[in-house]
Protein backbone atom coordinates (compact mmCIF):
# COMPACT_ATOMS: atom_id res chain seq x y z
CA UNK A 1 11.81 -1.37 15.66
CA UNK A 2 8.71 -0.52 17.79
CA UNK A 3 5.22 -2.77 17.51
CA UNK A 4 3.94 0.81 15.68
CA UNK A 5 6.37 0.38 12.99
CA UNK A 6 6.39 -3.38 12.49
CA UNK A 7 2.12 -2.73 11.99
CA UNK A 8 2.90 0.28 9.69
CA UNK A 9 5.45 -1.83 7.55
CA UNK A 10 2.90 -4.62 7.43
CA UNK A 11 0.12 -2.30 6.31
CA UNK A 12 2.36 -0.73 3.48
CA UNK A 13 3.56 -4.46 2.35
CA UNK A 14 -0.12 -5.58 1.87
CA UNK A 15 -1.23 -2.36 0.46
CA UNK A 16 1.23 -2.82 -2.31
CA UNK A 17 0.63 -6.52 -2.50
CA UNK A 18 -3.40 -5.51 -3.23
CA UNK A 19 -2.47 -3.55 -5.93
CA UNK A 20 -0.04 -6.37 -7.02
CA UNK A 21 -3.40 -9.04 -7.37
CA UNK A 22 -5.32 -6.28 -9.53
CA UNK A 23 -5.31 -6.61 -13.00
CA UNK A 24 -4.99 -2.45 -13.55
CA UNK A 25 -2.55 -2.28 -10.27
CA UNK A 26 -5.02 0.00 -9.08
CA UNK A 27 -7.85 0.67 -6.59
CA UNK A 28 -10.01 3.73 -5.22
CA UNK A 29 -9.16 4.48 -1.61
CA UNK A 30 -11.99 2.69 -0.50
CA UNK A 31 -11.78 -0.62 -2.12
CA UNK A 32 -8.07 -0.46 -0.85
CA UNK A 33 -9.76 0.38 2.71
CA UNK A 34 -12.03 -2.71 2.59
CA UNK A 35 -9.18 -4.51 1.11
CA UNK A 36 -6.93 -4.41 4.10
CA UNK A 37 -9.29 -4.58 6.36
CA UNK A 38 -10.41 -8.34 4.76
CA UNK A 39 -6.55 -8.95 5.38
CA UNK A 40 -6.82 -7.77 9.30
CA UNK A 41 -5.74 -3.95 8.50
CA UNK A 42 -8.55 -2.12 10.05
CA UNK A 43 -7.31 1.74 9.43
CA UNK A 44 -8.54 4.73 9.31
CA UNK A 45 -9.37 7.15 6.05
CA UNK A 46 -6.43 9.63 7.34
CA UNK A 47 -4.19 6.60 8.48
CA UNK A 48 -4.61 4.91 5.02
CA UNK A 49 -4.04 8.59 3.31
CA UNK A 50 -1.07 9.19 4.83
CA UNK A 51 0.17 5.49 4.04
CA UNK A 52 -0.49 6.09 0.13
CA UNK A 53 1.28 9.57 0.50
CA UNK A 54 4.41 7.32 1.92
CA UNK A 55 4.25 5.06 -0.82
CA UNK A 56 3.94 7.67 -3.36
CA UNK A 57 7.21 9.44 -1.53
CA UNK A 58 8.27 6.54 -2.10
CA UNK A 59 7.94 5.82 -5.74
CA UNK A 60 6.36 2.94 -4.68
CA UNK A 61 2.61 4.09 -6.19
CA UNK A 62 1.00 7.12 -7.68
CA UNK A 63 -2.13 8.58 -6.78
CA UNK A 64 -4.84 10.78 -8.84
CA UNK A 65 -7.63 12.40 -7.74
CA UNK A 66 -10.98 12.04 -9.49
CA UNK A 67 -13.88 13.80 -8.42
CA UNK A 68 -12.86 13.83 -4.56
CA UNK A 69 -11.56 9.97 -4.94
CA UNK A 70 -7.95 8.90 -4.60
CA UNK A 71 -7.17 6.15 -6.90
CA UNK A 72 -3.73 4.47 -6.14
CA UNK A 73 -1.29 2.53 -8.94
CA UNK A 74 1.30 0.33 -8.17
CA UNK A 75 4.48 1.50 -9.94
CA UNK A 76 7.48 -1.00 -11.00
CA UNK A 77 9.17 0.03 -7.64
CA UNK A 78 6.00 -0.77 -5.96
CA UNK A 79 5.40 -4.13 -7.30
CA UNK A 80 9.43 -5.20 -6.98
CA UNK A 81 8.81 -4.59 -3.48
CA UNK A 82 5.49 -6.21 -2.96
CA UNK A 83 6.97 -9.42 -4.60
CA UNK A 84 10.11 -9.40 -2.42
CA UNK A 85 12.39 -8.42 -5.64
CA UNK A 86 13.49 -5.29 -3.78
CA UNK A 87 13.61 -4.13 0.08
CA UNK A 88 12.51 -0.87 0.88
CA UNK A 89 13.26 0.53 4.68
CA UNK A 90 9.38 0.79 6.18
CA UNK A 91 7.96 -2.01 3.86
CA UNK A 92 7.65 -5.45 5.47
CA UNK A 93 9.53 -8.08 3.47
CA UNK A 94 7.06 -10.61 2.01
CA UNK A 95 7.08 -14.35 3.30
CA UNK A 96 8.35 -17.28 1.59
C-alpha cells in the first residue's frame, strides 16, 4: 500500500466517522470540507467529490443534490465501518 492510499483510506475513515458524530448522519459538502480539514484533511472540492462518489459506490453514504449542494448521509454500511464493526478494502480501520 502506497503513502497515497494509506492518506486516501484515512480521509474516507474520518469522512464516515464525521457523519457518524452528527445527529442526522449528514453534512453539506462544505461543512464535511471544513470538517476534515479541523481533523488535518486539507482536500480539495474535486478530491473530496470524488471521495463521497467512492463511498456512495460503496454503499457506504448517499448523496443528494440540493440547489447545486451535495449533502452526504451515512448509511448502515457506512457507520459499521466508521465504528470498526465492518472492514471495507480502501477505508482505514478505526483505532482502539
Amino acid at each position: 500500500m502506497s503513502y497515497r492510499d494509506i492518506v486516501i483510506a484515512d480521509i474516507r475513515l474520518a469522512a464516515l466517522q464525521l457523519l457518524e458524530e452528527d445527529p442526522g448522519y449528514s453534512y453539506n459538502e462544505r461543512i464535511l470540507k471544513k470538517l476534515l480539514a479541523s481533523v488535518g484533511h486539507e482536500v480539495s472540492s474535486d478530491q473530496l467529490r470524488t471521495e463521497i462518489a467512492w463511498l456512495e459506490e460503496q454503499g457506504l453514504a448517499t448523496t443528494e443534490e440540493i440547489a447545486g449542494m451535495l449533502i452526504v448521509r451515512l448509511t448502515n454500511r457506512g457507520e459499521d465501518a466508521a465504528l470498526g464493526r465492518t472492514q471495507v478494502p480502501g477505508v482505514a480501520r478505526p483505532r482502539p
